[in-house]
PDB file of N, CA and C in Angstrom:
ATOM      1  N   UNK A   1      89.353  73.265 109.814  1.00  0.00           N
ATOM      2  CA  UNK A   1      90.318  73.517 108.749  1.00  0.00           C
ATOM      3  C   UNK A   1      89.926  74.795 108.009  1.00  0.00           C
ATOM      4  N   UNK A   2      91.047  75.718 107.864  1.00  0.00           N
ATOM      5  CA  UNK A   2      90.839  76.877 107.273  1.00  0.00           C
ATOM      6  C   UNK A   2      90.791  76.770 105.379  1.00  0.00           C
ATOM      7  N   UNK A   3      89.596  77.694 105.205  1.00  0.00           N
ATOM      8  CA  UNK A   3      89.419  77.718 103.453  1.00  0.00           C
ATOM      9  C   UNK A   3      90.711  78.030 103.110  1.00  0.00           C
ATOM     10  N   UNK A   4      91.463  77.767 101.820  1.00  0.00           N
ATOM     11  CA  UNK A   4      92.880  78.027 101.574  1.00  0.00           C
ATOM     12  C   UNK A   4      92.662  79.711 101.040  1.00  0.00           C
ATOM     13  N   UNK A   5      91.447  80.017 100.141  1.00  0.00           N
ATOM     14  CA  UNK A   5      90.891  81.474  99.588  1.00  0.00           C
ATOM     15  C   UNK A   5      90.911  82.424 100.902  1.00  0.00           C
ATOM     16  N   UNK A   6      89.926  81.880 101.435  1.00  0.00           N
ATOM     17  CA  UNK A   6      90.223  82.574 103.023  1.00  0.00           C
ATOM     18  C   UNK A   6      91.420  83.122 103.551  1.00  0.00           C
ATOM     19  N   UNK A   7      92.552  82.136 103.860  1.00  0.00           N
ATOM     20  CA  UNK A   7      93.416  82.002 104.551  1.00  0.00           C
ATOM     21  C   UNK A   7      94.644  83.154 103.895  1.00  0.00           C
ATOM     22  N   UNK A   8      94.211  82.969 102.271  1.00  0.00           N
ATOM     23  CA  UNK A   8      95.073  84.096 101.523  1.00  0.00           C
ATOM     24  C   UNK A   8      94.729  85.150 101.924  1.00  0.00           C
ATOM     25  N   UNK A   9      93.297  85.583 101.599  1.00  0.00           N
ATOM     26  CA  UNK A   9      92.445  86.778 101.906  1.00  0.00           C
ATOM     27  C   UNK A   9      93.073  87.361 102.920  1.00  0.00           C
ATOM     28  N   UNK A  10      93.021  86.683 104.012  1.00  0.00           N
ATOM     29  CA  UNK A  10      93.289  86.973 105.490  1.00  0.00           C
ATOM     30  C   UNK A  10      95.015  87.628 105.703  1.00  0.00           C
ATOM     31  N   UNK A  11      95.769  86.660 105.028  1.00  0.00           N
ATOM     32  CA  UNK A  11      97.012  87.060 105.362  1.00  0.00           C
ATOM     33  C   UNK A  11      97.669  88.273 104.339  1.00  0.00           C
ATOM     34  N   UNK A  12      96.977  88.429 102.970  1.00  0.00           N
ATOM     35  CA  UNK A  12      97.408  89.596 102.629  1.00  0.00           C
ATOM     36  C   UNK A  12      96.519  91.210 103.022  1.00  0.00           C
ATOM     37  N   UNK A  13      96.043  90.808 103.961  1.00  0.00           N
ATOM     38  CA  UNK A  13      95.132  91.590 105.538  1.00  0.00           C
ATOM     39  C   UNK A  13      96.359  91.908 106.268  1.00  0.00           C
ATOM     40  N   UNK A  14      96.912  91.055 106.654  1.00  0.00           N
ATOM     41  CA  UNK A  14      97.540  90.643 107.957  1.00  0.00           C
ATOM     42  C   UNK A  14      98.866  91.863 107.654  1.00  0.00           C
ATOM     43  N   UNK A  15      99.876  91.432 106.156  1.00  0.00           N
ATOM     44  CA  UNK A  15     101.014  91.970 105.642  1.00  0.00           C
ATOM     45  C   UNK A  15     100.580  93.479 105.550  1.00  0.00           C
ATOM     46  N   UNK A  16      99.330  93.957 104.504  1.00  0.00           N
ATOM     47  CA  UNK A  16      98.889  95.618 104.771  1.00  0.00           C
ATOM     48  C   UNK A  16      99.191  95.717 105.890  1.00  0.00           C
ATOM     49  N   UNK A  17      98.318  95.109 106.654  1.00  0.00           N
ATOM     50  CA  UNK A  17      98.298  95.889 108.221  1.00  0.00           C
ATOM     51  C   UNK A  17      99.798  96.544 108.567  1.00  0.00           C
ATOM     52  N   UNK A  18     100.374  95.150 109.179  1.00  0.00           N
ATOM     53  CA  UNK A  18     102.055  95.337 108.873  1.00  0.00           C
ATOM     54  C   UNK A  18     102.386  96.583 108.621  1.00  0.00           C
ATOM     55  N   UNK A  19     102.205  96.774 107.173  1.00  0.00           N
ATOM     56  CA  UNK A  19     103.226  97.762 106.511  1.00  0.00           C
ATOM     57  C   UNK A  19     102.334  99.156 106.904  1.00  0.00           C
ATOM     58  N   UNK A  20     101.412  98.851 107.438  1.00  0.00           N
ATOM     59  CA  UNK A  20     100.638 100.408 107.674  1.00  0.00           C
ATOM     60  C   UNK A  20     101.735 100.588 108.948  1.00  0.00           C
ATOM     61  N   UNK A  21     101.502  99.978 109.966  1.00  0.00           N
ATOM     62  CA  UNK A  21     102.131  99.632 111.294  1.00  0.00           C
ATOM     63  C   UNK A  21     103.905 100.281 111.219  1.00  0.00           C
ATOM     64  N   UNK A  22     104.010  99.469 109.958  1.00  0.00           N
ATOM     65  CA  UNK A  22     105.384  99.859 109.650  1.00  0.00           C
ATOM     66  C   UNK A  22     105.482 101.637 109.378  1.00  0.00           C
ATOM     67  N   UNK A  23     104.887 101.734 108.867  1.00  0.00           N
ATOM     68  CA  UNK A  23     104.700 103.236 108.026  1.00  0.00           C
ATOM     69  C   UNK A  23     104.698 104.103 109.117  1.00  0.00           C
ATOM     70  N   UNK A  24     103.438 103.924 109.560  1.00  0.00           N
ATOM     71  CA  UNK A  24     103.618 105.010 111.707  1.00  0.00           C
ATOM     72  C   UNK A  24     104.849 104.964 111.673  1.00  0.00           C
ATOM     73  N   UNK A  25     105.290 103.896 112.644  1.00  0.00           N
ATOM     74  CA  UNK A  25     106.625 104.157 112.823  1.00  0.00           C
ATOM     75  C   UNK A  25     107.780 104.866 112.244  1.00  0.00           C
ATOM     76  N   UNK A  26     107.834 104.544 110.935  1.00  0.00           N
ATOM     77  CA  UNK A  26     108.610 104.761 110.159  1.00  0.00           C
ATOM     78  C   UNK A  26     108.273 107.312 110.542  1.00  0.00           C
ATOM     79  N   UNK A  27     107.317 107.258 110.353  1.00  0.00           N
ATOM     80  CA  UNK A  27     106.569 108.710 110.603  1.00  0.00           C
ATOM     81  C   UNK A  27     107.114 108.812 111.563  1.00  0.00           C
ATOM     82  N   UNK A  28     106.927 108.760 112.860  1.00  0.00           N
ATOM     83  CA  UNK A  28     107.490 108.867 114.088  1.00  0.00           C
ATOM     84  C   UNK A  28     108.907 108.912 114.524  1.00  0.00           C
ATOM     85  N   UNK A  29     109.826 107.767 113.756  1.00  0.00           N
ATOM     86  CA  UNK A  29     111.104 107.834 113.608  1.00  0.00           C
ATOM     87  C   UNK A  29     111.749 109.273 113.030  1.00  0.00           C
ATOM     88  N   UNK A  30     111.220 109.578 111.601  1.00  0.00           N
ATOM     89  CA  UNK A  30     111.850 110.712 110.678  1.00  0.00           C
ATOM     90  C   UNK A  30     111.442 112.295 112.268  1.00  0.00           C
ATOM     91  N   UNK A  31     110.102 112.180 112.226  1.00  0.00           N
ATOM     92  CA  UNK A  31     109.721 113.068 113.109  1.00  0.00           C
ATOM     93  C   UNK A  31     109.525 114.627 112.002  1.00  0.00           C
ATOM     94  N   UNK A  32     109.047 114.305 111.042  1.00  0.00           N
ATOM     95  CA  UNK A  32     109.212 115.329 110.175  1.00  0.00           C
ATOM     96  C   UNK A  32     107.903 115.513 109.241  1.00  0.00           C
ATOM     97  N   UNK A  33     107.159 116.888 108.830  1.00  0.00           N
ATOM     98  CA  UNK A  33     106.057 116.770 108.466  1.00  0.00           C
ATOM     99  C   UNK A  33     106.246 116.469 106.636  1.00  0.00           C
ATOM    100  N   UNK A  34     107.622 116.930 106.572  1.00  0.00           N
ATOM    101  CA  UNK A  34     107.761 116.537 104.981  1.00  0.00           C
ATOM    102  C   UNK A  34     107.547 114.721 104.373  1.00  0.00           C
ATOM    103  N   UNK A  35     108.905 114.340 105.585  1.00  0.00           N
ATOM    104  CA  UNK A  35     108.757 112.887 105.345  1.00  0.00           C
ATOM    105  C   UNK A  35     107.508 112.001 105.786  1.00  0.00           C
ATOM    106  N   UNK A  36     106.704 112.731 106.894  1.00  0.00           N
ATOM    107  CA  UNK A  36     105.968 111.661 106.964  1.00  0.00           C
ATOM    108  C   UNK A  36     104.762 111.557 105.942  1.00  0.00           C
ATOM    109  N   UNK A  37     104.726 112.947 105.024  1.00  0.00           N
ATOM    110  CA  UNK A  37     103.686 112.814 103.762  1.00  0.00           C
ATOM    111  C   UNK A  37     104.416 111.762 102.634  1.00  0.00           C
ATOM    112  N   UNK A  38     105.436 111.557 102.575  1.00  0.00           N
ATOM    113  CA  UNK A  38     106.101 110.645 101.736  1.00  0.00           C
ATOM    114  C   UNK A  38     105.784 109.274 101.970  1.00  0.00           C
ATOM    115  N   UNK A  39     105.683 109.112 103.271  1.00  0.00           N
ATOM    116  CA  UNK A  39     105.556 108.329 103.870  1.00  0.00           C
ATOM    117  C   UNK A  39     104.128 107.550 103.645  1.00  0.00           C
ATOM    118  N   UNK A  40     103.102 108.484 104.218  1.00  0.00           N
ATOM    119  CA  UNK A  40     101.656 108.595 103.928  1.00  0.00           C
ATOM    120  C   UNK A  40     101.345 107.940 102.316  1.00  0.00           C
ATOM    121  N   UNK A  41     102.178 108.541 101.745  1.00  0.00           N
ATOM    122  CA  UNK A  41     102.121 108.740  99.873  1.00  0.00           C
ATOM    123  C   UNK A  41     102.011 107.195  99.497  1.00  0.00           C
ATOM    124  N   UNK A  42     103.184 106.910 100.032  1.00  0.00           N
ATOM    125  CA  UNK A  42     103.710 105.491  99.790  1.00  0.00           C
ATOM    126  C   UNK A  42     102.191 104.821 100.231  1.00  0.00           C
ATOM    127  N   UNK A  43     101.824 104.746 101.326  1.00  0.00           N
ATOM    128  CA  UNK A  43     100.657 103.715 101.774  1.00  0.00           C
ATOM    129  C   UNK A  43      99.306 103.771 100.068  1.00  0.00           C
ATOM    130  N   UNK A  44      99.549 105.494  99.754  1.00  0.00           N
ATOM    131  CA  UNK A  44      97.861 105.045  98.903  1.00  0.00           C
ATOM    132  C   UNK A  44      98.487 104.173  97.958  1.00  0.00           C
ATOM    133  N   UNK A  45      99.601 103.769  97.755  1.00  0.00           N
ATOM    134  CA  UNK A  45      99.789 102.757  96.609  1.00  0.00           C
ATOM    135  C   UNK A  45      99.067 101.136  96.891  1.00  0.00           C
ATOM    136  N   UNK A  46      99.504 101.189  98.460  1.00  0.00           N
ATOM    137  CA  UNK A  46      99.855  99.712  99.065  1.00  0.00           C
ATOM    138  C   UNK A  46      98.013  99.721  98.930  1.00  0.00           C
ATOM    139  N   UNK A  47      97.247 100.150  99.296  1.00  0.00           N
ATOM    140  CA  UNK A  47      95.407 100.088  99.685  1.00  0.00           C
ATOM    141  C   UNK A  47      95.107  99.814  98.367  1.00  0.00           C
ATOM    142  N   UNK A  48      94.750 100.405  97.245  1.00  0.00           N
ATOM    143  CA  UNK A  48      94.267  99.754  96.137  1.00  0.00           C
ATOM    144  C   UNK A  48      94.727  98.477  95.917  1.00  0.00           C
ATOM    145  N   UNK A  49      95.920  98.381  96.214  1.00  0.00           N
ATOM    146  CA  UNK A  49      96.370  96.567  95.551  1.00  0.00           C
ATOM    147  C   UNK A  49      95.811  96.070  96.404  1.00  0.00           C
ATOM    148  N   UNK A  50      95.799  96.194  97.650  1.00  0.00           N
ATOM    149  CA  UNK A  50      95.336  95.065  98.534  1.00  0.00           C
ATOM    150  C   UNK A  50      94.098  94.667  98.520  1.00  0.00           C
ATOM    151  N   UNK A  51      93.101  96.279  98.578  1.00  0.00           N
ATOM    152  CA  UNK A  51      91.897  95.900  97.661  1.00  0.00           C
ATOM    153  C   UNK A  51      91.980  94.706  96.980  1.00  0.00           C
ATOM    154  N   UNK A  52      92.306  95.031  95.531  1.00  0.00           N
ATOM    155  CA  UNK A  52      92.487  94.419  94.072  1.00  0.00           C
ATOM    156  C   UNK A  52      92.715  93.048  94.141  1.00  0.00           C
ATOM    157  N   UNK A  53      94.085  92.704  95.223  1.00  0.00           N
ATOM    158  CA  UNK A  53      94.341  91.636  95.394  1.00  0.00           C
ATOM    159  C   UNK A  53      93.422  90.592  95.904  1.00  0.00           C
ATOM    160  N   UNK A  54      92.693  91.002  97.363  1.00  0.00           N
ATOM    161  CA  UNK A  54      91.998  90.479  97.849  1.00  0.00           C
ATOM    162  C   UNK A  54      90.439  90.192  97.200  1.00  0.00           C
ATOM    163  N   UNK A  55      90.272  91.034  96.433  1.00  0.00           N
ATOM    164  CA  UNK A  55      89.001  90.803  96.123  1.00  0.00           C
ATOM    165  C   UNK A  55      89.003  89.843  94.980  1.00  0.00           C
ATOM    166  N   UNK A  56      90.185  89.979  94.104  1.00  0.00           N
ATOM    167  CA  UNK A  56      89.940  89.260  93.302  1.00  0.00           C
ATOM    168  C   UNK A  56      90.488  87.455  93.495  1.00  0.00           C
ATOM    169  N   UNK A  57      91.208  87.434  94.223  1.00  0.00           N
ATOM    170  CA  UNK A  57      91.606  85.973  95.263  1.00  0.00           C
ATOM    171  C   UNK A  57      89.951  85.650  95.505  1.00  0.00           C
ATOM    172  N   UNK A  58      88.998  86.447  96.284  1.00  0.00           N
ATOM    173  CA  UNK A  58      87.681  86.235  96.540  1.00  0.00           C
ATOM    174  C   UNK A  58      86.521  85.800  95.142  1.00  0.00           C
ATOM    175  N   UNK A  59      86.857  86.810  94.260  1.00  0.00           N
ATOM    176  CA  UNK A  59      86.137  85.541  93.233  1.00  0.00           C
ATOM    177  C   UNK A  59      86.484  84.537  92.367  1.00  0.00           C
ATOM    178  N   UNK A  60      87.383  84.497  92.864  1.00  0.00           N
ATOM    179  CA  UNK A  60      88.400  83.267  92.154  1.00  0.00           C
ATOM    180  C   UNK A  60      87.697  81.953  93.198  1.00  0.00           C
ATOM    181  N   UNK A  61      87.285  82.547  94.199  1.00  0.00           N
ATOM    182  CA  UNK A  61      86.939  81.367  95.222  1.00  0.00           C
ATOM    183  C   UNK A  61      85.374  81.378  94.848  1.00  0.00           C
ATOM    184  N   UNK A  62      84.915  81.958  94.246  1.00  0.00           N
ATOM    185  CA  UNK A  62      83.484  82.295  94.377  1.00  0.00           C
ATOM    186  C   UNK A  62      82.907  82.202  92.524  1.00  0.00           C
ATOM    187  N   UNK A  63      83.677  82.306  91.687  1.00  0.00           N
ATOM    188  CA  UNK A  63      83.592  81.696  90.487  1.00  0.00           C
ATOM    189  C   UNK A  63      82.376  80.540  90.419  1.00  0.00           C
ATOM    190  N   UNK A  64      83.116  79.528  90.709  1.00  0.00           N
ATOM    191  CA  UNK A  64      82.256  78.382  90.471  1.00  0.00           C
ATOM    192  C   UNK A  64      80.695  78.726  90.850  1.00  0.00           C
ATOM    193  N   UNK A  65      80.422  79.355  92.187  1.00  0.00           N
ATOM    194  CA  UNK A  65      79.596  79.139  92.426  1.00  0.00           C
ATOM    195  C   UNK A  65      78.414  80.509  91.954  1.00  0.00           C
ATOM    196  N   UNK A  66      79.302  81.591  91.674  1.00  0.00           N
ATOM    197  CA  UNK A  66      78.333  82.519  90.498  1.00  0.00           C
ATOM    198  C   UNK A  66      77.800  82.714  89.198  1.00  0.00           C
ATOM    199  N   UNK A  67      77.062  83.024  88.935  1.00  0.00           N
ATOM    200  CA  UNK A  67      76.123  82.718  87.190  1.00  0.00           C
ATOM    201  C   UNK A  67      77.061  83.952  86.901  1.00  0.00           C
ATOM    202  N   UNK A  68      77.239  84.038  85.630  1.00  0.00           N
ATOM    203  CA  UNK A  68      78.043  85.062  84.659  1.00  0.00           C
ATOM    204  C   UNK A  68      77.437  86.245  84.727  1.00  0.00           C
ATOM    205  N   UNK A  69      76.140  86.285  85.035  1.00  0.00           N
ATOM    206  CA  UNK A  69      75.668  88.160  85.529  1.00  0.00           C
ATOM    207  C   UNK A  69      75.810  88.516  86.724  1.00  0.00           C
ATOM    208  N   UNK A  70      76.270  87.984  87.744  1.00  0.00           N
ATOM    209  CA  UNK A  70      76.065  88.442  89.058  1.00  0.00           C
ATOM    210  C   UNK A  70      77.752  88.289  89.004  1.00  0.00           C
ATOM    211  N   UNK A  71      78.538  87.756  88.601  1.00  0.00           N
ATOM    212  CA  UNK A  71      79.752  87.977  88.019  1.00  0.00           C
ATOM    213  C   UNK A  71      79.994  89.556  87.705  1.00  0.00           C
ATOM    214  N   UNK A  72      79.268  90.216  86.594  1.00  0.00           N
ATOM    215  CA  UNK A  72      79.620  91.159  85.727  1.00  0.00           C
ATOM    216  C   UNK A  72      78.954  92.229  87.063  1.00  0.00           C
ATOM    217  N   UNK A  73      78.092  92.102  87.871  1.00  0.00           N
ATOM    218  CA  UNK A  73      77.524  93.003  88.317  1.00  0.00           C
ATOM    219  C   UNK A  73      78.703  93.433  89.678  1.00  0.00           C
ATOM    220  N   UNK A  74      79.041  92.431  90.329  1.00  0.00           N
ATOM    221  CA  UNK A  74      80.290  92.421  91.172  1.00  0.00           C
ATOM    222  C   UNK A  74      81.517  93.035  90.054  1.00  0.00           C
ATOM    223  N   UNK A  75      82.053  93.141  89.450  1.00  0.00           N
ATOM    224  CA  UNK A  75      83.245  93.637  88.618  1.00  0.00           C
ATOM    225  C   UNK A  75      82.669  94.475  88.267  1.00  0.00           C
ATOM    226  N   UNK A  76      80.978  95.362  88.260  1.00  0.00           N
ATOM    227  CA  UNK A  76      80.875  96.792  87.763  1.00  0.00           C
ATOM    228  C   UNK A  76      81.096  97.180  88.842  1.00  0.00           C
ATOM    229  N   UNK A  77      80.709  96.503  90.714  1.00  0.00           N
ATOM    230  CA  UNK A  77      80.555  97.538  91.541  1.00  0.00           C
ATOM    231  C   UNK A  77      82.384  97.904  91.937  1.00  0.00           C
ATOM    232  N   UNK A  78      82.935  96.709  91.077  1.00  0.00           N
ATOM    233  CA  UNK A  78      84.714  96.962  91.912  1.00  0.00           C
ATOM    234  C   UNK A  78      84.649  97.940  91.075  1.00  0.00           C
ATOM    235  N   UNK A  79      84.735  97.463  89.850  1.00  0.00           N
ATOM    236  CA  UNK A  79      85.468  98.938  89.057  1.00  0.00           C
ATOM    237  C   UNK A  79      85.096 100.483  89.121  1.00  0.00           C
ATOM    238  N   UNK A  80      83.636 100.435  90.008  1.00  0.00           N
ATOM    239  CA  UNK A  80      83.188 101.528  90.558  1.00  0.00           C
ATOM    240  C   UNK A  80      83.463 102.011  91.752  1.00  0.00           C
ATOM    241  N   UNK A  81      84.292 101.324  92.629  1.00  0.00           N
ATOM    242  CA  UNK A  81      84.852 102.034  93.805  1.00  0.00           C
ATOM    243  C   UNK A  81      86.228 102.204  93.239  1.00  0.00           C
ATOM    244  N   UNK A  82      87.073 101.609  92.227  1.00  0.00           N
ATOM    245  CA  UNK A  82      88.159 102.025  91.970  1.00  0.00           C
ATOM    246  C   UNK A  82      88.036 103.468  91.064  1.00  0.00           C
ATOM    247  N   UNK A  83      87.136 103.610  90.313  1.00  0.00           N
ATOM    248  CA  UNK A  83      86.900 104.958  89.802  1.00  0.00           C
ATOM    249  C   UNK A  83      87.163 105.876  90.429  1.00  0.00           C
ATOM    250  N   UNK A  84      85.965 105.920  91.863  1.00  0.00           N
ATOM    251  CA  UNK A  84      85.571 106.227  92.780  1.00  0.00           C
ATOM    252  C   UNK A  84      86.827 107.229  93.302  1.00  0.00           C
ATOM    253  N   UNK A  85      87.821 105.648  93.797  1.00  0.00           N
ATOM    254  CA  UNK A  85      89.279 106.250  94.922  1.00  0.00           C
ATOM    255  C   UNK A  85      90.000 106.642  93.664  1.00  0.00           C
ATOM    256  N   UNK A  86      90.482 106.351  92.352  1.00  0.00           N
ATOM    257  CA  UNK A  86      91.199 107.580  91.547  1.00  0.00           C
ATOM    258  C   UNK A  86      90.927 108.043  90.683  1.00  0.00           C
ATOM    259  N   UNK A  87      89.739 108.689  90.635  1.00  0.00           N
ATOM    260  CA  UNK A  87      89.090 110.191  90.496  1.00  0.00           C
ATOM    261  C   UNK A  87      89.332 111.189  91.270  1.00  0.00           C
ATOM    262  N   UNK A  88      89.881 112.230  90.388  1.00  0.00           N
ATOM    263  CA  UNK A  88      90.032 113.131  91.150  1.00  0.00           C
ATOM    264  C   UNK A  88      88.859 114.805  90.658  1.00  0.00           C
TER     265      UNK A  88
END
């Protein structure tokens, strides 16, 4: 039997993928170097959420079983790769 945290994790995996999948195509269809940066554009939105989403579905599953500093130390290292990707 699959963890239900897991199983979320996994399938909002599954939908990115998808829409990356979708996105090629979508590039390939137009056949154009303008649209397919629009195109491109659109995806950096979709990667941080999915990040965001997923990780935080993950300590929602993982709560119970972390002490409140190893808590804070995981939410410095997220908020440090989100810096990270929008910093410019």
């Amino acid at each position: 039997m699959l963890n239900k945290i897991v199983f979320s994790m996994a399938m909002i995996r599954i939908v990115s993928g998808g829409i990356e999948i979708a996105a090629a195509l979508l590039m390939l269809r137009f056949n154009q170097i303008e649209k397919a940066l629009l195109v491109n554009s659109g995806l950096a939105l979709v990667g941080p959420f999915v990040l965001l989403t997923t990780t935080t579905i993950g300590l929602v599953g993982l709560a119970d079983k972390l002490s409140a500093g190893k808590m804070l130390w995981v939410m410095a290292g997220v908020s440090c790769i989100f810096i990270g990707i929008l910093k410019k």
